[in-house]
C-alpha atoms as a PDB file:
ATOM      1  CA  UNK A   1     -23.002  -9.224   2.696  1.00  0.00           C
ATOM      2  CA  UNK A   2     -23.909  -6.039   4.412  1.00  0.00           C
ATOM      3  CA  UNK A   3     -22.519  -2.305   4.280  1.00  0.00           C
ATOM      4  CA  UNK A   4     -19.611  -1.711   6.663  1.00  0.00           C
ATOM      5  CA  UNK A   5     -19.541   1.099   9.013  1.00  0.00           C
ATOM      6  CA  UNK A   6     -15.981   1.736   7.601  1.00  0.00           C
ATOM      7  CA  UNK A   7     -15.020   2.907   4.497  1.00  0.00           C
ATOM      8  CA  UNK A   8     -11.964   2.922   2.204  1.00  0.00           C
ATOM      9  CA  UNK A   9      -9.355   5.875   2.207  1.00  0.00           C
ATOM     10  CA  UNK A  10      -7.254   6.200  -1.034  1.00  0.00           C
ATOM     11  CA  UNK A  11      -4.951   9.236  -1.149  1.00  0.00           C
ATOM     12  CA  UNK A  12      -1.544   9.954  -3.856  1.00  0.00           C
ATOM     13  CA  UNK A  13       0.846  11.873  -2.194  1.00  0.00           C
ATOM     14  CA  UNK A  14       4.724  12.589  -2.885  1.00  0.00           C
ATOM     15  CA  UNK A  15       6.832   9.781  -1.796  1.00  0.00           C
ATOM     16  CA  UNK A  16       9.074  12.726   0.656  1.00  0.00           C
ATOM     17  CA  UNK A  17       5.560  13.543   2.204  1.00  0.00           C
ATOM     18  CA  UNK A  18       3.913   9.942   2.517  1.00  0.00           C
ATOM     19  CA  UNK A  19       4.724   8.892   6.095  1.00  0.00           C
ATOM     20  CA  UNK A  20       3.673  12.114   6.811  1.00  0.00           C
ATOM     21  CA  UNK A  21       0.099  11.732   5.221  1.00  0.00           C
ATOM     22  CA  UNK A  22      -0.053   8.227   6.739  1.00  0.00           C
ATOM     23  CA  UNK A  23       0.663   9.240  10.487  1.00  0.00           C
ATOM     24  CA  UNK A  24      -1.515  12.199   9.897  1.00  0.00           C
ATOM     25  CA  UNK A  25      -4.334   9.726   8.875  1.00  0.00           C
ATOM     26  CA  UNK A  26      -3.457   7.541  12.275  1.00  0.00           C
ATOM     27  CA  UNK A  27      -3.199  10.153  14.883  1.00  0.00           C
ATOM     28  CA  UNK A  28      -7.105  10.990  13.418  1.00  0.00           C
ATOM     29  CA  UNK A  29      -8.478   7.644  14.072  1.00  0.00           C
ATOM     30  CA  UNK A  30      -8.437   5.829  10.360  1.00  0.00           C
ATOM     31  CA  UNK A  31      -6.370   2.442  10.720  1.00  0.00           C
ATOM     32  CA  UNK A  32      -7.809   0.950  13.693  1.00  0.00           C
ATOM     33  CA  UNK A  33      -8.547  -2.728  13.150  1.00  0.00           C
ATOM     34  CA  UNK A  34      -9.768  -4.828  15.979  1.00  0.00           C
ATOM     35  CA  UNK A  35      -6.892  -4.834  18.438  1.00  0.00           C
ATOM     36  CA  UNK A  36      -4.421  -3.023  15.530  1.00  0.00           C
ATOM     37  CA  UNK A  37      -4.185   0.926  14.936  1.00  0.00           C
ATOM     38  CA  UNK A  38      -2.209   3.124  12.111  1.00  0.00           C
ATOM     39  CA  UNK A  39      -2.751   0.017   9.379  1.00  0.00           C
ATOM     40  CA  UNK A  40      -2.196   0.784   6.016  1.00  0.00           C
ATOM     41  CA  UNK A  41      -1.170   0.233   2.691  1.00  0.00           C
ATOM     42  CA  UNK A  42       0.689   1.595   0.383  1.00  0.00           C
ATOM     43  CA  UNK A  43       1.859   1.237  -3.639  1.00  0.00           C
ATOM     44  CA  UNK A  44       4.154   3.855  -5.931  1.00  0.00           C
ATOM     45  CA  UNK A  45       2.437   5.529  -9.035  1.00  0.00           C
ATOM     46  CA  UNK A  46       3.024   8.692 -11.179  1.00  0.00           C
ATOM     47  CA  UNK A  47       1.076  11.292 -10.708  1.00  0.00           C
ATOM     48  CA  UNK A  48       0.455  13.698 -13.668  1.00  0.00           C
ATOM     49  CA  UNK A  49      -1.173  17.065 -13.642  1.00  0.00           C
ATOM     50  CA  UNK A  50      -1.379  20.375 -15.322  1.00  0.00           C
ATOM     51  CA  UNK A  51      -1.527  23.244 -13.531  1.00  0.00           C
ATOM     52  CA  UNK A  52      -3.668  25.871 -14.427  1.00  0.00           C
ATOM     53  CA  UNK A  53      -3.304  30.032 -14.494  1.00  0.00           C
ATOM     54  CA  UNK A  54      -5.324  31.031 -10.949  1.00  0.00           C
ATOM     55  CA  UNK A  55      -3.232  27.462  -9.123  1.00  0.00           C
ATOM     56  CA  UNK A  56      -0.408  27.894  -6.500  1.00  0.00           C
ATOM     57  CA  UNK A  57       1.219  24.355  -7.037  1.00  0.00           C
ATOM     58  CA  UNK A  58       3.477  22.583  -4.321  1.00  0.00           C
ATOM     59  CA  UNK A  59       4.929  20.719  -7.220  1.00  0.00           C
ATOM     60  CA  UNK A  60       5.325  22.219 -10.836  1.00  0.00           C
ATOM     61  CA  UNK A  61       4.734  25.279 -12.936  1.00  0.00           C
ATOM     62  CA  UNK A  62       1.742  26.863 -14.153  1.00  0.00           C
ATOM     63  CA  UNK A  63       1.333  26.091 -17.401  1.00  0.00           C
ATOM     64  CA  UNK A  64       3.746  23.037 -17.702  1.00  0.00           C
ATOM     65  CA  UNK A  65       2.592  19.274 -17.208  1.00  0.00           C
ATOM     66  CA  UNK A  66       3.930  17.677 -14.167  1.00  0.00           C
ATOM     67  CA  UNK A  67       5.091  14.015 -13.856  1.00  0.00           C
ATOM     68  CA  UNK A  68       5.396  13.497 -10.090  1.00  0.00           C
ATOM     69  CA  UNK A  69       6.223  10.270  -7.679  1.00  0.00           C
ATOM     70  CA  UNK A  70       3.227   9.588  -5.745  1.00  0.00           C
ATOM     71  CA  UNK A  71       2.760   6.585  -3.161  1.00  0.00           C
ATOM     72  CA  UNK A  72      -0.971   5.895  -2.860  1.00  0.00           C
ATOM     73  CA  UNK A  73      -1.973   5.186   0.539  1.00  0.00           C
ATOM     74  CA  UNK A  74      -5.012   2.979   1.483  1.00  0.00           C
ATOM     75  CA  UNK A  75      -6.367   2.702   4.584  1.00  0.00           C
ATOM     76  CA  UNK A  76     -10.020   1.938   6.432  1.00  0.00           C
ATOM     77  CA  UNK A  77     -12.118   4.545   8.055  1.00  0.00           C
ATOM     78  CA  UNK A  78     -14.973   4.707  10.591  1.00  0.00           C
ATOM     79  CA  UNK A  79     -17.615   6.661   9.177  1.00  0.00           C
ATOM     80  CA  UNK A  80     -18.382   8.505  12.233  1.00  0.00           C
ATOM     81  CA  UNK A  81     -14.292   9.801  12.226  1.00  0.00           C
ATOM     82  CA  UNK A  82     -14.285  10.544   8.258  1.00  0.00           C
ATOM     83  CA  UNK A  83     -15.085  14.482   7.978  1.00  0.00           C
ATOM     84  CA  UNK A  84     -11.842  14.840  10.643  1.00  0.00           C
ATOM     85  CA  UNK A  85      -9.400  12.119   9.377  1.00  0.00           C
ATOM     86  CA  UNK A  86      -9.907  14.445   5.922  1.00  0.00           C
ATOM     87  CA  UNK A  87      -9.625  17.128   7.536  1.00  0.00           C
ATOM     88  CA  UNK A  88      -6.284  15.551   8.949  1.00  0.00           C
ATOM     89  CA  UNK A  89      -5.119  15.051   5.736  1.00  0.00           C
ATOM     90  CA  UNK A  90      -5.877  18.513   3.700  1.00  0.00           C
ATOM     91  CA  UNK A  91      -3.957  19.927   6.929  1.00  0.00           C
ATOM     92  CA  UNK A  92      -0.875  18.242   6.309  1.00  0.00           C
ATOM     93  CA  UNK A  93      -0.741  16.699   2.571  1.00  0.00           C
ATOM     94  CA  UNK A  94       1.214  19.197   0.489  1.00  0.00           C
ATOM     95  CA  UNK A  95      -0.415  19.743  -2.540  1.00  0.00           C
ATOM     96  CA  UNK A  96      -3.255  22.530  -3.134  1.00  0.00           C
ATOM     97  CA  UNK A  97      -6.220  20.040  -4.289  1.00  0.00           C
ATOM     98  CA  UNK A  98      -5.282  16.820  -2.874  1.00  0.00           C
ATOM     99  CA  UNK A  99      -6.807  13.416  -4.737  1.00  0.00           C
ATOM    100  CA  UNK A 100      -8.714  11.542  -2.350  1.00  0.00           C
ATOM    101  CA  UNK A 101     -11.078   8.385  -2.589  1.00  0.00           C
ATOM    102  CA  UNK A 102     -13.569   7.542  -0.336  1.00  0.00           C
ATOM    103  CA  UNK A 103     -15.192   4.183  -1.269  1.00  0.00           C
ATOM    104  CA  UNK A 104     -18.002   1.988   0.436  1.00  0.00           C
ATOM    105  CA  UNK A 105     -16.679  -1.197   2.224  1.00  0.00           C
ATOM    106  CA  UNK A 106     -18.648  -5.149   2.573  1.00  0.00           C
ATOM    107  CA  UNK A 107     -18.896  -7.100   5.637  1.00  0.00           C
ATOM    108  CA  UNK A 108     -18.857 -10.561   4.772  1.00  0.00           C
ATOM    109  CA  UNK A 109     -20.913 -12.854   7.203  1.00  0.00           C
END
């Protein structure tokens, strides 16, 4: 195995914003595979947070925990488009301090 050139994009966002995020992420280059673009995955989780005095929450009250339904979208990445595709998605995902995951990827030979 050797180190892809792409990497792995995880991201929670509310379920009313998710194709959003997800086109977002496509129109900036993350999703192309081979002869394939805008690919994706996606699963529903909660989301829980806390927002603290000084935050300016989409979702919630300062002060008050937050229970929120999130889809986490996964997608791949070429590391030469990253710093724009998250760039992409700070523009348009809704919350203040969006969660996102960027993990190394394996080619296998």
């Amino acid at each position: 195995m050797k180190e892809s050139p792409y990497v792995k994009i995880m991201v929670s966002v509310p379920v009313p914003q998710a194709d959003e995020v997800r086109a977002a992420m496509g129109r900036a280059g993350a999703g192309k595979q081979g002869e394939y673009e805008y690919c994706s995955a996606s699963y529903r989780v909660i989301g829980r947070f806390l927002p603290l005095a000084g935050a300016n929450p989409a979702i919630g009250t300062v002060g008050e925990m937050e229970e929120v339904e999130e889809e986490m979208i996964t997608t791949i990445c070429h590391k030469d488009i990253l710093a724009a595709v998250i760039r992409e998605i700070q523009r348009v995902h809704p919350y203040e301090e969006p969660a996102i995951d960027i993990l190394p990827r394996f080619e296998i030979e």
